[in-house]
C-alpha atoms as a PDB file:
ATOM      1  CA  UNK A   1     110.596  88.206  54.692  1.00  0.00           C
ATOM      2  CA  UNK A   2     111.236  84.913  56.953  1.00  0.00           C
ATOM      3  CA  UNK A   3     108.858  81.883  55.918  1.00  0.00           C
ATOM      4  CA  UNK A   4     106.220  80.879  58.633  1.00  0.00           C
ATOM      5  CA  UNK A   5     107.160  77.622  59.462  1.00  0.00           C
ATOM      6  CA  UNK A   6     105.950  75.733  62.948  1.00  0.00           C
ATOM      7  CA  UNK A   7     109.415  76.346  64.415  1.00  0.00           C
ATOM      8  CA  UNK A   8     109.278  79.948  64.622  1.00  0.00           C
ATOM      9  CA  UNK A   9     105.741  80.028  65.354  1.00  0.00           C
ATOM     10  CA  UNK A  10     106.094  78.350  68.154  1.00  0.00           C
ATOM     11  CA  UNK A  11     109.456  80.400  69.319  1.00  0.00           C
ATOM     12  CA  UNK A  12     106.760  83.646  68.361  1.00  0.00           C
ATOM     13  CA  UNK A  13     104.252  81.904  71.095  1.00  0.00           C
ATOM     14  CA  UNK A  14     106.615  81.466  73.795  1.00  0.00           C
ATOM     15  CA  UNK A  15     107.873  85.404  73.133  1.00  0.00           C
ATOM     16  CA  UNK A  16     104.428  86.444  73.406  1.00  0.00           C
ATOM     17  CA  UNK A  17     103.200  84.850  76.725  1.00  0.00           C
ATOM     18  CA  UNK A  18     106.932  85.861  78.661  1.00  0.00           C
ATOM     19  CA  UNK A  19     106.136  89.554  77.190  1.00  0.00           C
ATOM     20  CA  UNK A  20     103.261  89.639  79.073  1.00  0.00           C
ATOM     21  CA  UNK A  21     103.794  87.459  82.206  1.00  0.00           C
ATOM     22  CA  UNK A  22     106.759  89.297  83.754  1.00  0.00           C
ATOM     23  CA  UNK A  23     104.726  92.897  83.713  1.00  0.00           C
ATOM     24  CA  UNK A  24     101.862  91.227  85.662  1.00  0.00           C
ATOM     25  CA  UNK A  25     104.387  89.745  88.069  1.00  0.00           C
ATOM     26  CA  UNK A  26     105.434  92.928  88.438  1.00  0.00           C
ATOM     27  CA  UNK A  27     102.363  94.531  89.600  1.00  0.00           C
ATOM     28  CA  UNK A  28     101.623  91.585  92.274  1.00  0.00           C
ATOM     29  CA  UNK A  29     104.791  91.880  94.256  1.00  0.00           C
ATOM     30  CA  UNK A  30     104.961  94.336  97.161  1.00  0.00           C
ATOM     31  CA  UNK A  31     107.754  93.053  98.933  1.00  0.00           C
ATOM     32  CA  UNK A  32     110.077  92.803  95.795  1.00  0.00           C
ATOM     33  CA  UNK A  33     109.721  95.847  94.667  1.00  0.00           C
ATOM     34  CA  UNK A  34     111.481  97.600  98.012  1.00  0.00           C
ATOM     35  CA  UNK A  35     113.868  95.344  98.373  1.00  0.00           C
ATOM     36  CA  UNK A  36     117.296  95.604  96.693  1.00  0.00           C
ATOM     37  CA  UNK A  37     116.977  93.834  93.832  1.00  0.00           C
ATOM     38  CA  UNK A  38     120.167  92.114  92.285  1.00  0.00           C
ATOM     39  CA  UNK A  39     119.860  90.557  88.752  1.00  0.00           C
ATOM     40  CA  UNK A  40     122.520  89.006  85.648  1.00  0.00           C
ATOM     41  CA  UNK A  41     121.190  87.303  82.922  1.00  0.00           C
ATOM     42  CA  UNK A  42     124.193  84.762  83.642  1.00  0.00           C
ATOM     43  CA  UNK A  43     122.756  81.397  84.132  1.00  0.00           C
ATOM     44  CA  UNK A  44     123.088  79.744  87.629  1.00  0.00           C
ATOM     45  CA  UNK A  45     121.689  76.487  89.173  1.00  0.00           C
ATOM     46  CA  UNK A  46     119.423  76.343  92.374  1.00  0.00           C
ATOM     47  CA  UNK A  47     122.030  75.639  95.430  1.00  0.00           C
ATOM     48  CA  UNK A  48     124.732  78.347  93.896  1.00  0.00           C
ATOM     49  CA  UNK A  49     125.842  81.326  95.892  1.00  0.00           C
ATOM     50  CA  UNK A  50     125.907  84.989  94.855  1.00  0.00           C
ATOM     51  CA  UNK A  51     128.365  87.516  96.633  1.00  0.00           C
ATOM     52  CA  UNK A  52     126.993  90.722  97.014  1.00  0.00           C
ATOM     53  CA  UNK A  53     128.789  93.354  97.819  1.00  0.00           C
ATOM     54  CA  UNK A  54     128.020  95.928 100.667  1.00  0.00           C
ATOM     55  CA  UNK A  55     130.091  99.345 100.867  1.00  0.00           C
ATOM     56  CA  UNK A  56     132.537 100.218 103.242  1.00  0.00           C
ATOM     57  CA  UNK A  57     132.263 102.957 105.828  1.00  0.00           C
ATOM     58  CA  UNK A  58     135.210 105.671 106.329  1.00  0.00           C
ATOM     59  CA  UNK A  59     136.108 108.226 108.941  1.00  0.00           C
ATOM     60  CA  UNK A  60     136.415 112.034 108.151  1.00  0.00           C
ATOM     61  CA  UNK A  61     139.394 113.640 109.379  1.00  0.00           C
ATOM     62  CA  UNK A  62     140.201 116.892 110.446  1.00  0.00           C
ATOM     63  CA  UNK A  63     143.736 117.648 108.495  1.00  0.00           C
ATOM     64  CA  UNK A  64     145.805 120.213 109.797  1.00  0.00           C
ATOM     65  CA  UNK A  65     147.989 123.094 108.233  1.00  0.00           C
ATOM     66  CA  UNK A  66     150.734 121.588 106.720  1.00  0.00           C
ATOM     67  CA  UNK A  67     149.495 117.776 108.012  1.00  0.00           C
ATOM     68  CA  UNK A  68     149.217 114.725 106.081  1.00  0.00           C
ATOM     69  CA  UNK A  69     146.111 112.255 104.911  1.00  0.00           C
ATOM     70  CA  UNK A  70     145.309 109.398 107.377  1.00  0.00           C
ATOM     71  CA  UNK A  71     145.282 106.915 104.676  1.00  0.00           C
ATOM     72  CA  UNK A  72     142.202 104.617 105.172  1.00  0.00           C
ATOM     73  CA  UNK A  73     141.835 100.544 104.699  1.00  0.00           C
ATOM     74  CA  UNK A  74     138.151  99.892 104.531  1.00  0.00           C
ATOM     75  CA  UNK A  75     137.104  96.408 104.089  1.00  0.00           C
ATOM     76  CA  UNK A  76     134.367  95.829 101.335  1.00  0.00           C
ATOM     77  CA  UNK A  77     131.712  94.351 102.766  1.00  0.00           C
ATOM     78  CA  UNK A  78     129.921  91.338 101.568  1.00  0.00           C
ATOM     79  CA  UNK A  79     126.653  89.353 102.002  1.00  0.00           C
ATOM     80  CA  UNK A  80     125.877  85.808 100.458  1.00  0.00           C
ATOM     81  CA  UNK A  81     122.656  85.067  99.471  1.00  0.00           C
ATOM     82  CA  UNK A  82     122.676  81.380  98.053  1.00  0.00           C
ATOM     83  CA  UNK A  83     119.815  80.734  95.048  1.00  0.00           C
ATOM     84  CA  UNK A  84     117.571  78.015  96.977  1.00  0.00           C
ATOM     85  CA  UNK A  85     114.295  78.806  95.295  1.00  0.00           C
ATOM     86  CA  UNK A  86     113.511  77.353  92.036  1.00  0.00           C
ATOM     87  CA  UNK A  87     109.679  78.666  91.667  1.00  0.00           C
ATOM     88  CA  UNK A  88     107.663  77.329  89.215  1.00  0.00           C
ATOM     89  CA  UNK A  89     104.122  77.466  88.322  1.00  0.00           C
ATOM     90  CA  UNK A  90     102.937  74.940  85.608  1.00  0.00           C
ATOM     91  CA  UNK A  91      99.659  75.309  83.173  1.00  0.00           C
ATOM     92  CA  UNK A  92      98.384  73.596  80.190  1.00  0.00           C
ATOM     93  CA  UNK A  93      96.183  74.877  77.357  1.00  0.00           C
ATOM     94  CA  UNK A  94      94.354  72.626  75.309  1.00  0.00           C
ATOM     95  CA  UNK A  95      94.049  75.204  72.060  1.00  0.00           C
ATOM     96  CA  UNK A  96      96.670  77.512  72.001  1.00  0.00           C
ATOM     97  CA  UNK A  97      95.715  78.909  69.009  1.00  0.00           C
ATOM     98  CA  UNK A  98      92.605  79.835  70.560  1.00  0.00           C
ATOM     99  CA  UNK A  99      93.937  81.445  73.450  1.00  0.00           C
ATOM    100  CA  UNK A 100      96.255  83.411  71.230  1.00  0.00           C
ATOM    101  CA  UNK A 101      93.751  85.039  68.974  1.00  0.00           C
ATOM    102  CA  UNK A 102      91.993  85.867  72.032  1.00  0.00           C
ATOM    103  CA  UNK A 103      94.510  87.951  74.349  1.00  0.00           C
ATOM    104  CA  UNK A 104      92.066  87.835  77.259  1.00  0.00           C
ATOM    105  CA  UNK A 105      91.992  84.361  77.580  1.00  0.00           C
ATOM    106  CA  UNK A 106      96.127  84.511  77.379  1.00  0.00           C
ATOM    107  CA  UNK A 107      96.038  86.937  80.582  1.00  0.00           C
ATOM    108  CA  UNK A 108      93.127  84.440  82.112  1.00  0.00           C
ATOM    109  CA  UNK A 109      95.277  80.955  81.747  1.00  0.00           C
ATOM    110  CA  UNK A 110      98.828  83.414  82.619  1.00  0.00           C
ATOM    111  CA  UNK A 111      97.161  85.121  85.802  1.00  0.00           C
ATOM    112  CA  UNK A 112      97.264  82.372  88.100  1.00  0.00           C
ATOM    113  CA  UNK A 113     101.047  81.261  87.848  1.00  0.00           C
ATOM    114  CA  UNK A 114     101.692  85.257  88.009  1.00  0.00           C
ATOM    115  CA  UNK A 115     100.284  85.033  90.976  1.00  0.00           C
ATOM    116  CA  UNK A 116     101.236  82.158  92.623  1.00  0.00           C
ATOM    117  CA  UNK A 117     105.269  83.146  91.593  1.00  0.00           C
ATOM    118  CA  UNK A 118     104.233  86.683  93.674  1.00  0.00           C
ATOM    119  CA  UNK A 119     102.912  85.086  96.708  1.00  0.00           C
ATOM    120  CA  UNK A 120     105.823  82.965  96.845  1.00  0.00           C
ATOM    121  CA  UNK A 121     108.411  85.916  96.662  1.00  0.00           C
ATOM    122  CA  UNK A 122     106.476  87.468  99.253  1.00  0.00           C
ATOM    123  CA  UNK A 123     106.115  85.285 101.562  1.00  0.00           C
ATOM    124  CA  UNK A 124     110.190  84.393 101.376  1.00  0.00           C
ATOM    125  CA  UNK A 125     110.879  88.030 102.010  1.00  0.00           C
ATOM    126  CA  UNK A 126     108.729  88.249 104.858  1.00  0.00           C
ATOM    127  CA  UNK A 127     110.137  85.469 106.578  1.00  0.00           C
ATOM    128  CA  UNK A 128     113.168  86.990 106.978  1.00  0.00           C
ATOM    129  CA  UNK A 129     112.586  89.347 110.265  1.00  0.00           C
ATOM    130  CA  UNK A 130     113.706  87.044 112.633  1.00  0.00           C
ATOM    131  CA  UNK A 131     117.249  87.930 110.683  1.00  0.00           C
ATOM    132  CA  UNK A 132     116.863  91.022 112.166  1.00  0.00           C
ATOM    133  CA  UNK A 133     118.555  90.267 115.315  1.00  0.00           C
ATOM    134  CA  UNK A 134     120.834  93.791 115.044  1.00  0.00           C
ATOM    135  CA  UNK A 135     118.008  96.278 116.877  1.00  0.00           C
ATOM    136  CA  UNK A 136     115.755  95.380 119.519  1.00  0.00           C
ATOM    137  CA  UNK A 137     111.732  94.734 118.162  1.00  0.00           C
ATOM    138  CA  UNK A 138     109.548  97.266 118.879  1.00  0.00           C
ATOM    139  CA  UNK A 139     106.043  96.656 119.249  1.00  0.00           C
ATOM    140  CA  UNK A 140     104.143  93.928 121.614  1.00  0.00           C
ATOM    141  CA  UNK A 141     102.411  91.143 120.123  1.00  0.00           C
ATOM    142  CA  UNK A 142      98.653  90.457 120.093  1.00  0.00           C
ATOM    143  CA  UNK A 143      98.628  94.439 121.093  1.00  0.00           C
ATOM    144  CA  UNK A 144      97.599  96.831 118.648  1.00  0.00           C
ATOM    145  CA  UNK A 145      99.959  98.897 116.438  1.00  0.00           C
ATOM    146  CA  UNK A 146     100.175 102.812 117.742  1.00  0.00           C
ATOM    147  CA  UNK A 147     101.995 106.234 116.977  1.00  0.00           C
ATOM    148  CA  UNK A 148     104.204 105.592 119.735  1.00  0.00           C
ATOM    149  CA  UNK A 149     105.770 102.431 118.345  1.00  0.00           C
ATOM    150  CA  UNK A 150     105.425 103.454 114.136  1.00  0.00           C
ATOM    151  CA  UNK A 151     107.997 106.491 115.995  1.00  0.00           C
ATOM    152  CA  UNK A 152     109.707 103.999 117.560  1.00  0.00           C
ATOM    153  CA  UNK A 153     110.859 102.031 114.301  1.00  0.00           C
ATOM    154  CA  UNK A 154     111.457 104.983 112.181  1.00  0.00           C
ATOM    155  CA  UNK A 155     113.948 106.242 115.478  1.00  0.00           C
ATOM    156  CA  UNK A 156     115.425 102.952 115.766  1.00  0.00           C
ATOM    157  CA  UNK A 157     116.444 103.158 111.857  1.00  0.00           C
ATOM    158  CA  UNK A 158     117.612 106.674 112.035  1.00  0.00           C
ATOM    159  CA  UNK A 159     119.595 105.452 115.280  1.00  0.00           C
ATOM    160  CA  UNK A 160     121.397 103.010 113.209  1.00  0.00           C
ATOM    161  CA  UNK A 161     122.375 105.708 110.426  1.00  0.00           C
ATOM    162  CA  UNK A 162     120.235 104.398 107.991  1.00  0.00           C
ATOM    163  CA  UNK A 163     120.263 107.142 105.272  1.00  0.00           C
ATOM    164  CA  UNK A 164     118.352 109.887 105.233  1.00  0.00           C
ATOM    165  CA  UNK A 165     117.563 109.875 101.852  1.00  0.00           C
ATOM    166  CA  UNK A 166     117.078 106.662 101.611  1.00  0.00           C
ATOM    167  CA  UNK A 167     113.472 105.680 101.720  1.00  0.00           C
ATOM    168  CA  UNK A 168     112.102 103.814 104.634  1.00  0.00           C
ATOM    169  CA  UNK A 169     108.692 101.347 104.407  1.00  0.00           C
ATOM    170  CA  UNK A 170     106.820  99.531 107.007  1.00  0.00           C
ATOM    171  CA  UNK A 171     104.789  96.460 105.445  1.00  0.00           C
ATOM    172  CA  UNK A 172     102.170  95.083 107.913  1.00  0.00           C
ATOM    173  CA  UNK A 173      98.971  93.017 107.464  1.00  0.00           C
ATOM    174  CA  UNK A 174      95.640  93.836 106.867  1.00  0.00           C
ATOM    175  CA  UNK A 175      94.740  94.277 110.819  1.00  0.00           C
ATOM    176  CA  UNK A 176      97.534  96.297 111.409  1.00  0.00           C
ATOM    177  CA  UNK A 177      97.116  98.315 107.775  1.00  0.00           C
ATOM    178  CA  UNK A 178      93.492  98.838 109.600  1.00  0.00           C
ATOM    179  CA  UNK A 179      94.476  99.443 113.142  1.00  0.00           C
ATOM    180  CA  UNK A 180      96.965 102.070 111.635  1.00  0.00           C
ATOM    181  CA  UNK A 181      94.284 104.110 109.688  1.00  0.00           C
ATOM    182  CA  UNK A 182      92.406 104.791 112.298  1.00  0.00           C
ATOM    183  CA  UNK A 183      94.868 106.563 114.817  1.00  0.00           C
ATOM    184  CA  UNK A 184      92.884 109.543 115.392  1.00  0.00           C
ATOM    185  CA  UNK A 185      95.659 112.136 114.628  1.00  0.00           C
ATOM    186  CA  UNK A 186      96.304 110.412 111.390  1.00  0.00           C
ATOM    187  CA  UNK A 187      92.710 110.115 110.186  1.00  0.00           C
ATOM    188  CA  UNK A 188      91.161 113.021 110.641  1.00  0.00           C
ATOM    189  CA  UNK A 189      90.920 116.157 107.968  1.00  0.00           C
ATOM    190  CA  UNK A 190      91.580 118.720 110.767  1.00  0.00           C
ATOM    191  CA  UNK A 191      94.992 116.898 112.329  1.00  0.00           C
ATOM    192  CA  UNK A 192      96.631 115.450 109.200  1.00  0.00           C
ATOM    193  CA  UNK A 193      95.054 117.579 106.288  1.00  0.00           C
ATOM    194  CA  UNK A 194      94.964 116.234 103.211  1.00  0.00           C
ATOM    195  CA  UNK A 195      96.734 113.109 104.011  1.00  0.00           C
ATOM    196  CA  UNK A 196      93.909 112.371 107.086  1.00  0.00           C
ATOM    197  CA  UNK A 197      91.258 113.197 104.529  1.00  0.00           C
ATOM    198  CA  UNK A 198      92.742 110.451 102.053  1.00  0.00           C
ATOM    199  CA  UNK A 199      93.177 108.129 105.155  1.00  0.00           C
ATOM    200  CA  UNK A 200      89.629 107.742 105.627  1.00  0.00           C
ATOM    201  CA  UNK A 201      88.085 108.296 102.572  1.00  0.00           C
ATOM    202  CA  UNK A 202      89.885 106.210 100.687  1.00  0.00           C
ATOM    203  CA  UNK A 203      91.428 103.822 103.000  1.00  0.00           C
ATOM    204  CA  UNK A 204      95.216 104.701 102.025  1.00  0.00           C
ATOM    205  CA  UNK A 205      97.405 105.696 104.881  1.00  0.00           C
ATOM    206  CA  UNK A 206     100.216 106.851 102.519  1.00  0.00           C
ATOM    207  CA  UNK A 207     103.283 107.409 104.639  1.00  0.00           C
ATOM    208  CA  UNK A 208     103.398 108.186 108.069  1.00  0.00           C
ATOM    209  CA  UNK A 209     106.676 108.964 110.228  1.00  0.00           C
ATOM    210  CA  UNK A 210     108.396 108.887 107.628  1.00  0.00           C
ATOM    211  CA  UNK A 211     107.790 105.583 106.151  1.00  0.00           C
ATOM    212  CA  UNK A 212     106.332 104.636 103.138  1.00  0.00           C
ATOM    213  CA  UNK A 213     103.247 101.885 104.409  1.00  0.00           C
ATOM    214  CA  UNK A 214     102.157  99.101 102.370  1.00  0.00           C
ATOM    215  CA  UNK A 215     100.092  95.732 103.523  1.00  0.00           C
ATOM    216  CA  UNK A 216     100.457  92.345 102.295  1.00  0.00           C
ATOM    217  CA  UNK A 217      98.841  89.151 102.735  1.00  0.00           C
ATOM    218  CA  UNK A 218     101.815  87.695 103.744  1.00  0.00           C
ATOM    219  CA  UNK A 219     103.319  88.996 107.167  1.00  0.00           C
ATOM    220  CA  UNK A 220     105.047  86.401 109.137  1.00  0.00           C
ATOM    221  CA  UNK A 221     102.575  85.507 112.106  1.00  0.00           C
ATOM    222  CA  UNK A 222     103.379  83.113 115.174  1.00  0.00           C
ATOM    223  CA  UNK A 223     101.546  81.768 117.802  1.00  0.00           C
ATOM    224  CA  UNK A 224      97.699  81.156 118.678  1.00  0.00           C
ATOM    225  CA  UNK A 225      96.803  83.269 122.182  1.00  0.00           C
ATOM    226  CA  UNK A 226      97.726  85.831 121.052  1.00  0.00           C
ATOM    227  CA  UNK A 227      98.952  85.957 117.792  1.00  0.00           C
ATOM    228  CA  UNK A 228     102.202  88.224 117.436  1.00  0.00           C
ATOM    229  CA  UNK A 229     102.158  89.479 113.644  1.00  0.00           C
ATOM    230  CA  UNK A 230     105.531  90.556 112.670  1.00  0.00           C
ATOM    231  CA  UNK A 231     105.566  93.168 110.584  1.00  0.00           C
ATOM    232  CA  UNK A 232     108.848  94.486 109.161  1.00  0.00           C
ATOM    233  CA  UNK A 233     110.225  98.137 108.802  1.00  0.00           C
ATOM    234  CA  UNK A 234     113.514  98.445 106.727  1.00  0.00           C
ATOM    235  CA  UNK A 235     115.707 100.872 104.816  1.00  0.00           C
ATOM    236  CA  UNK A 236     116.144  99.323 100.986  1.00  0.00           C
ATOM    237  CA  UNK A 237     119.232  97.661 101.145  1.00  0.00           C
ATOM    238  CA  UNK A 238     118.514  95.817 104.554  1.00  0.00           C
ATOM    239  CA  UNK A 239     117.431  92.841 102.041  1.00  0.00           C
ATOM    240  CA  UNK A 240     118.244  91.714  98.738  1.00  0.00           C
ATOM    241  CA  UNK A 241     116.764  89.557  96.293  1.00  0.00           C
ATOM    242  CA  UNK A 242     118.770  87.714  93.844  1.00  0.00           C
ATOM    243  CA  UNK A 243     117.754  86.288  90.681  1.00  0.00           C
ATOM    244  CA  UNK A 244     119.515  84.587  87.972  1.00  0.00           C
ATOM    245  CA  UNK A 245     118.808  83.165  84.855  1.00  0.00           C
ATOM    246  CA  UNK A 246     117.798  79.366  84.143  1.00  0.00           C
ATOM    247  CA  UNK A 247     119.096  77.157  81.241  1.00  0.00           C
ATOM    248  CA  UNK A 248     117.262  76.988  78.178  1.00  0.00           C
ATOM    249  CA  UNK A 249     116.364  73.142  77.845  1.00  0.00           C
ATOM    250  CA  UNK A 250     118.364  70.515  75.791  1.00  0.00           C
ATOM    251  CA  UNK A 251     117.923  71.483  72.036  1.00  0.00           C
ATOM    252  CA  UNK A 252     115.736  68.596  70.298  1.00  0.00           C
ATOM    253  CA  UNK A 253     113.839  67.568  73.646  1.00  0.00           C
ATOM    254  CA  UNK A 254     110.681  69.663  71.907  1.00  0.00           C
ATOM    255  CA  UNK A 255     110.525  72.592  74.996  1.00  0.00           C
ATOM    256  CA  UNK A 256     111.178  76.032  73.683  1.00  0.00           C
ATOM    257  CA  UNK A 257     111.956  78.693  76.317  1.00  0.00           C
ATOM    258  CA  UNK A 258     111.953  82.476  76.513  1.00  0.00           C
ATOM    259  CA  UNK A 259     113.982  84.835  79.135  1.00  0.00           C
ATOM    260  CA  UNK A 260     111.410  87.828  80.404  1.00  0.00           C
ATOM    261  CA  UNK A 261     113.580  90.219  81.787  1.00  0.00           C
ATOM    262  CA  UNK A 262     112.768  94.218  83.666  1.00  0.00           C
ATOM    263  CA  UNK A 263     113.613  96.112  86.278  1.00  0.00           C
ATOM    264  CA  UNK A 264     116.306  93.875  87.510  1.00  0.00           C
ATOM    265  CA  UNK A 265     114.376  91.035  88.101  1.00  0.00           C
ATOM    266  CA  UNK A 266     113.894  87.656  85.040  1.00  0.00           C
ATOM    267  CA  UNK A 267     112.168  84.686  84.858  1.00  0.00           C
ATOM    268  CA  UNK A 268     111.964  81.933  82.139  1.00  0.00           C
ATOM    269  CA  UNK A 269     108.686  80.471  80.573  1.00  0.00           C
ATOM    270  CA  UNK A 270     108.871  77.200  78.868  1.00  0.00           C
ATOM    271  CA  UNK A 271     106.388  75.584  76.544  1.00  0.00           C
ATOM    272  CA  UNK A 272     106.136  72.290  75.641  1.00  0.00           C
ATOM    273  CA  UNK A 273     103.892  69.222  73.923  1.00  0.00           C
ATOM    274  CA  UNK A 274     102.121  66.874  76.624  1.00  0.00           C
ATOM    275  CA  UNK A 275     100.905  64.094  74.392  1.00  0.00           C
ATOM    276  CA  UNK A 276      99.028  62.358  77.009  1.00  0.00           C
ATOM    277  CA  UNK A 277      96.460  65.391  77.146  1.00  0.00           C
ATOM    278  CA  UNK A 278      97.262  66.573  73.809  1.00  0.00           C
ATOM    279  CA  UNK A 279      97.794  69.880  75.280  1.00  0.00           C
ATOM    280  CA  UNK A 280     100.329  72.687  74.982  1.00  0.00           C
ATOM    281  CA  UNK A 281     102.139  73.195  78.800  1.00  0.00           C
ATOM    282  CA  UNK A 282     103.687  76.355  79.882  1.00  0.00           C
ATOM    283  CA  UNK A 283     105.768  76.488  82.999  1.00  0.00           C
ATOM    284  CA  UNK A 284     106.625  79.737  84.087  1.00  0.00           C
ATOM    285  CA  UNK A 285     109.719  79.400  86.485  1.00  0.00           C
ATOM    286  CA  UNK A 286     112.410  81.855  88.279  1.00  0.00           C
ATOM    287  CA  UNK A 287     115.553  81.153  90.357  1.00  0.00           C
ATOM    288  CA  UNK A 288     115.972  83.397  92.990  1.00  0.00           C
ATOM    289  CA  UNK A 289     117.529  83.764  96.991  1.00  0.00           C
ATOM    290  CA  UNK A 290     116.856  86.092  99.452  1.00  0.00           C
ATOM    291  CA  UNK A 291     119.104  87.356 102.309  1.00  0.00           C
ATOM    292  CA  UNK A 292     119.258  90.467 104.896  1.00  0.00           C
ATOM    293  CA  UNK A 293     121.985  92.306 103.396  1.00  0.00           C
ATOM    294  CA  UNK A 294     122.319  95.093 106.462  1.00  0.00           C
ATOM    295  CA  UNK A 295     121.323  93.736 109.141  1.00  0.00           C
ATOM    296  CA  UNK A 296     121.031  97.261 111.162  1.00  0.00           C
ATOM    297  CA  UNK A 297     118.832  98.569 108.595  1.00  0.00           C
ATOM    298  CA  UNK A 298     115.820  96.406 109.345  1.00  0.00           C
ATOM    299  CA  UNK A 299     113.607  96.440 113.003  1.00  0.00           C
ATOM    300  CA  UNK A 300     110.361  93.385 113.591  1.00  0.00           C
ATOM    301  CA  UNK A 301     107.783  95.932 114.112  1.00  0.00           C
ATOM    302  CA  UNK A 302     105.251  93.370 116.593  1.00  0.00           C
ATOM    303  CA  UNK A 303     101.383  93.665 116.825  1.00  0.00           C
END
């Protein structure tokens, strides 16, 4: 058995608040978990670009009796996303010792940066729908969300051969999360079954011409009188999210740095000794870009 020594307590710390920052991360995104997410623990530097590639589409051919193949070039498509976000969140903690004997107060000092990492991510997705430039918005600003245009979206997607196994999500805000719960035919027990019954009981709407419906804090809004809120409905791989590993720090500069890494998606917490407060600092930080990747598999829904 290993000797306790400071250096790989301290290496034990750092383990111990990455295990349980990237799960709570995790649970605050909406937005990135529907995109497609692309992630390599190789290590990459804010400013470099990541090629991601987007699959071809062929022709079927009707072969005749005795006829040949029609031999087929596709071209492999491709989508840069460049890594122009370096997110951090910084904290200090005055006894870490403390904090670790106490797990609760680990998840009360960790919680904020989680968060503030989230709302970042989310609000850089979000911001992408005026990328969306290949079908026509549906929807009028200021006007409240109805069946007609939710069916107008989900035809619009289907119209651009979005898969039909793929599934399909509208995120909105809160108003529109609201206005959409209480279409009649949607809400009610006796139109919509068990669905309407869950609807307005317990204020989920579930999924709804086919698409999955989520809200978030963070929908893209322009304007004052009236305010157009522009909601996004896409297929999965109309965006991607690309994240790549940061550098551990110079050895002998006294940081020590963990990699917390699931579901396709890492970030890198780094703890270090502030001698002016006499305080231990964590920074929890990610590297990440975020790009339409088809641009016919997204539609602004307005409201």
């Amino acid at each position: 058995m290993p000797a306790i020594t400071s250096a790989n307590l301290a290496n034990a710390i750092v383990k111990l608040v990455a295990a349980d920052a990237l799960p709570a991360l995790m649970g605050n995104l909406v937005m990135g978990n529907l995109v497609n997410r692309d992630y390599e623990p190789t290590l990459a530097q804010a400013g470099d670009t990541v090629n991601v590639p987007i699959p071809p589409t062929l022709v079927a051919n009707n072969i005749a009796e005795g006829g040949t193949v029609q031999t087929q070039n596709p071209n492999l498509g491709n989508a840069q996303i460049i890594l122009n976000t370096h997110a951090e969140a910084t904290f200090q903690i005055p006894d870490v010792t403390k904090v670790l004997a106490v797990p609760d107060l680990l998840r009360l000092y960790m919680q904020p940066a989680v968060v503030a990492l989230a709302e970042r991510i989310e609000s850089d997705l979000l911001s992408l729908y005026p990328l969306f430039t290949s079908n026509a918005a549906v929807g009028t600003g200021g006007t409240p969300i109805t069946e007609t245009v939710v069916d107008a979206a989900e035809t619009t997607l289907f119209a651009a051969k979005a898969p039909a196994s793929a599934a399909k999500y509208l995120v909105v805000d809160s108003g529109t999360y609201s206005q959409l719960r209480q279409i009649p035919r949607f809400s009610e027990f006796n139109t919509a079954g068990e669905a309407g019954l869950r609807a307005l009981v317990d204020g989920a709407v579930g999924k709804m011409k086919d698409f999955y419906i989520f809200r978030s804090q963070f929908v893209a809004k322009t304007g004052s009188s009236p305010v157009t809120t522009h909601n996004l409905a896409f297929a999965r791989d109309a965006i991607g999210l690309v994240v790549r590993r940061l550098p551990q720090p110079l050895p002998g500069t006294g940081a020590i740095a963990e990699y917390a890494e699931l579901g396709n998606f890492g970030m890198r917490v780094t703890m270090s000794y502030q001698p002016n407060t006499l305080a231990q600092q964590f920074t929890v930080d990610v590297l990440y870009g975020a790009g339409v990747l088809r641009n016919s598999f997204g539609v602004q829904v307005n409201s």
